[in-house]
Protein backbone atom coordinates (compact mmCIF):
# COMPACT_ATOMS: atom_id res chain seq x y z
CA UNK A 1 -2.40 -27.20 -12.07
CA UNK A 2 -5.89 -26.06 -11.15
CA UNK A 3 -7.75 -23.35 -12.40
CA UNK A 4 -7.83 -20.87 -9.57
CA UNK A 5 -4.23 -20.74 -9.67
CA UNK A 6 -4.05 -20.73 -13.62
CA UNK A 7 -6.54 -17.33 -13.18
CA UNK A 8 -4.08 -16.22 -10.65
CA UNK A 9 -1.18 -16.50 -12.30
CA UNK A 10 -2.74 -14.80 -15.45
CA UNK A 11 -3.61 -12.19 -13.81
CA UNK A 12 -0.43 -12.11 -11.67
CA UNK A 13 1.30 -11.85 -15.77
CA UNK A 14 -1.11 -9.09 -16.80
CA UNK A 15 -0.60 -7.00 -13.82
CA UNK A 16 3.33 -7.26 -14.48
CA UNK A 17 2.73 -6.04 -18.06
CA UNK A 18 -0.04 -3.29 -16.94
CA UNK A 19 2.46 -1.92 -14.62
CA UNK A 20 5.69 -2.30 -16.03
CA UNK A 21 4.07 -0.40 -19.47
CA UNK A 22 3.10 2.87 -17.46
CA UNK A 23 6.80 2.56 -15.68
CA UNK A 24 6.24 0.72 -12.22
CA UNK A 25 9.55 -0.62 -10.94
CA UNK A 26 9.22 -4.24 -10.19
CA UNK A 27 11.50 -4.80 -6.98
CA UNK A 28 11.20 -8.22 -6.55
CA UNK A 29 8.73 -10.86 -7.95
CA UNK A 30 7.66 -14.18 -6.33
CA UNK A 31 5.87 -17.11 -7.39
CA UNK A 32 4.50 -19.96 -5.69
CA UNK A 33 2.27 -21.96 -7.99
CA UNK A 34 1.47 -24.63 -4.95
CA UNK A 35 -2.22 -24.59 -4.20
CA UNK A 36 -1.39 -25.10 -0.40
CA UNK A 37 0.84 -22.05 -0.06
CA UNK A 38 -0.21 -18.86 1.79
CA UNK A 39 1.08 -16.83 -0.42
CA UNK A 40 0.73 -17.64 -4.29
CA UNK A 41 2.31 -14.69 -6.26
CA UNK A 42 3.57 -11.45 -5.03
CA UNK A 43 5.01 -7.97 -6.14
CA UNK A 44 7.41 -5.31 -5.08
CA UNK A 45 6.69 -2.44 -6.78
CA UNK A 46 7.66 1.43 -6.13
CA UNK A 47 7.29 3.97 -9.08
CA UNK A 48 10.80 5.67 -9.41
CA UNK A 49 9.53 9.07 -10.07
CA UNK A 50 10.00 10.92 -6.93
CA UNK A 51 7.77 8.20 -5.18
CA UNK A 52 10.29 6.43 -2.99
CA UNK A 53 7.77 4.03 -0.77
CA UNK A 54 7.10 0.68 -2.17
CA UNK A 55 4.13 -1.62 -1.64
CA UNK A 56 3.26 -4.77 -2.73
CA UNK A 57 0.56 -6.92 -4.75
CA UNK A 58 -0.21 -10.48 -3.47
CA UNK A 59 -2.39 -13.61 -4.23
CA UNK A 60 -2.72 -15.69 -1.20
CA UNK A 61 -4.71 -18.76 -1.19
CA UNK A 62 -7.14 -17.23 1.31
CA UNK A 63 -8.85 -15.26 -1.28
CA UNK A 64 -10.01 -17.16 -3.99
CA UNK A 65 -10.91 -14.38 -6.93
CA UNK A 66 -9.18 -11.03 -5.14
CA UNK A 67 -5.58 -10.10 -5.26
CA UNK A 68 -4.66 -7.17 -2.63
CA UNK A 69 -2.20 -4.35 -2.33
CA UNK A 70 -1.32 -3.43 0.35
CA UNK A 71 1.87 -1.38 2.23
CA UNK A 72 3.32 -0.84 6.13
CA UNK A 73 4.34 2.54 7.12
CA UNK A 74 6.47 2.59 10.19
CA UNK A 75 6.90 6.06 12.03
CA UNK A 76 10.09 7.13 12.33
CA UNK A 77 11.39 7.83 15.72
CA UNK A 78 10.33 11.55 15.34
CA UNK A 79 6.72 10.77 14.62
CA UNK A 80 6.63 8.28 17.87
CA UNK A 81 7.75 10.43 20.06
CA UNK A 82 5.67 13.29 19.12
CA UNK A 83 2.55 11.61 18.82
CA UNK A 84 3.05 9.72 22.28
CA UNK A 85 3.76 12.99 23.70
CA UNK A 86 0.20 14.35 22.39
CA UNK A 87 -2.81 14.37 24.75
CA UNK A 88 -4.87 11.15 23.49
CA UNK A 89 -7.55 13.14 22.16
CA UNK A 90 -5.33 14.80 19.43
CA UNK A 91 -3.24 11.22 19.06
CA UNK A 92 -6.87 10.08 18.06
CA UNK A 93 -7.64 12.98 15.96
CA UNK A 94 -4.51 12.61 14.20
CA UNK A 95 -6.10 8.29 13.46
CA UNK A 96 -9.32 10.11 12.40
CA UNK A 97 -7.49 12.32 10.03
CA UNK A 98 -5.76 9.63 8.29
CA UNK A 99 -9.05 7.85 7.49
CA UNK A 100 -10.76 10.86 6.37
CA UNK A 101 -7.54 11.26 3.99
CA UNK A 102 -7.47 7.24 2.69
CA UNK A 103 -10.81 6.07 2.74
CA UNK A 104 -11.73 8.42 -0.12
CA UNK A 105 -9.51 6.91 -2.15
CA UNK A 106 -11.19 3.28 -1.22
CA UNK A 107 -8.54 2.46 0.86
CA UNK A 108 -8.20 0.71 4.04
CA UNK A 109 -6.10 1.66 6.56
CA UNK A 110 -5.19 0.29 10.15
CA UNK A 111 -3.25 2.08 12.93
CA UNK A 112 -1.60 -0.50 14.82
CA UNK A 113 1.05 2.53 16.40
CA UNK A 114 3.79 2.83 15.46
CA UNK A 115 2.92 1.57 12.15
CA UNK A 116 0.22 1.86 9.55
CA UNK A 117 -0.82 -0.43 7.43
CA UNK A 118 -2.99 0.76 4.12
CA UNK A 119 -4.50 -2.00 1.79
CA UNK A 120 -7.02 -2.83 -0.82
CA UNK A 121 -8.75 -5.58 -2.22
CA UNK A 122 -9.56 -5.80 -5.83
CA UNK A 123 -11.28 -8.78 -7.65
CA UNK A 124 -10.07 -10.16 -10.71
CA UNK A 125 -13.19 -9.71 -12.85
CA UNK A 126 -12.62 -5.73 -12.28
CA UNK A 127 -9.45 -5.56 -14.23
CA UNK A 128 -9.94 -8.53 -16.40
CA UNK A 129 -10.98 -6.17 -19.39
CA UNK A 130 -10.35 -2.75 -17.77
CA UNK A 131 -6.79 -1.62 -17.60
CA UNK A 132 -7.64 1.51 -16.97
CA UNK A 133 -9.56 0.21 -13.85
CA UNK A 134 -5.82 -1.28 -12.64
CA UNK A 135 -4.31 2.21 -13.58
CA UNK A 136 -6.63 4.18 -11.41
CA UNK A 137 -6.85 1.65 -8.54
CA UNK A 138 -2.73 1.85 -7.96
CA UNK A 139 -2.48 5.55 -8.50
CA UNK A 140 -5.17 5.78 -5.55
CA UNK A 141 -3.48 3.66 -3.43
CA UNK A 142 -0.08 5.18 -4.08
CA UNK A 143 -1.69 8.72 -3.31
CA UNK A 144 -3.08 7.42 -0.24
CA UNK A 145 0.49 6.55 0.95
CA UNK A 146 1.26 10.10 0.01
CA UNK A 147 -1.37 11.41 1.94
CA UNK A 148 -0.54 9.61 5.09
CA UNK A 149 2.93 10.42 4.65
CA UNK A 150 2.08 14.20 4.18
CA UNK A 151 -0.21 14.19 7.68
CA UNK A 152 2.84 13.17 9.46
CA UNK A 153 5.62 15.56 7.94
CA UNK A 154 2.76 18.12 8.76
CA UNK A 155 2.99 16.97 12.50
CA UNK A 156 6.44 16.57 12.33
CA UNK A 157 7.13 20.30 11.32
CA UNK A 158 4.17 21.59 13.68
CA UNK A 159 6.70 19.68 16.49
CA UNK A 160 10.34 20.80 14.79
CA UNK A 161 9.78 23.54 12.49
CA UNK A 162 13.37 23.83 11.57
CA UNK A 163 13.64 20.00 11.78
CA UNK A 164 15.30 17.82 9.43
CA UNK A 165 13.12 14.68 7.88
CA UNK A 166 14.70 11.42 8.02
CA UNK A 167 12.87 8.70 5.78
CA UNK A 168 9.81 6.72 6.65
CA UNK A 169 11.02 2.72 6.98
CA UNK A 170 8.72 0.84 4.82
């Protein structure tokens, strides 16, 4: 095996462990230790406490040193048609809104509509000797998730104040 994918896969290992000993949920785990494959190693995680929405860590053989995590957010119906019934100035202001909200956090986000996808790249070195680093890194990411999902229920509510919220598909 080579050494990029030996660093991977340790680092794949001490994520698992990082995680798993502040209570992340692993969902599902895959492992693909050939060099050639796009994706190398790869997490489902969600947190169990009253965080429903999972999102995942991956190694892909693009990036050589950087592991991301990243999640999709699909609008339900409700959002959809509420937003597409907006003028397109406040559809836009509601895009601006969630960057102001994520980016913050260091987070990247992209508003393909109807979904939203939120990810961030962290190198190896940076959590190498820093678990704390790892720690603060997923607990940002996980409230940016939480803040996107709390801009919509807002609009949601504005649109059917004595609506009923049905679940975000992830």
């Amino acid at each position: 095996m080579n050494n990029e994918l030996d660093l991977k896969e340790v680092t794949f290992n001490n994520i698992i462990q990082g995680l798993s000993d502040i209570g992340f949920i692993i969902e599902k785990k895959e492992e693909n230790k050939n060099p050639e494959s796009k994706i190398q190693f790869e997490l489902l995680l969600s947190t169990g406490r009253g965080y429903h929405f999972p999102f995942r860590i991956t190694f892909t053989n693009l990036l050589k040193d950087v592991f991301v995590i990243s999640s999709n957010i699909s609008l339900t119906e409700e959002d959809a048609k509420s937003i597409q019934s907006m003028k397109k100035r406040d559809r836009e202001q509601i895009f601006m809104d969630l960057r102001k909200l994520v980016f913050p956090l260091h987070v990247n986000i992209e508003t393909p509509f109807p979904r939203i996808f939120l990810y961030k790249e962290i190198t190896f070195d940076s959590i190498s000797t820093n678990k704390q680093f790892l720690i603060d890194e997923v607990y940002n990411f996980r409230n940016a998730m939480e803040l996107v999902k709390i801009r919509f229920d807002e609009l949601y509510y504005a649109f059917y104040p004595e609506g009923s919220r049905t679940d975000y598909s992830n």
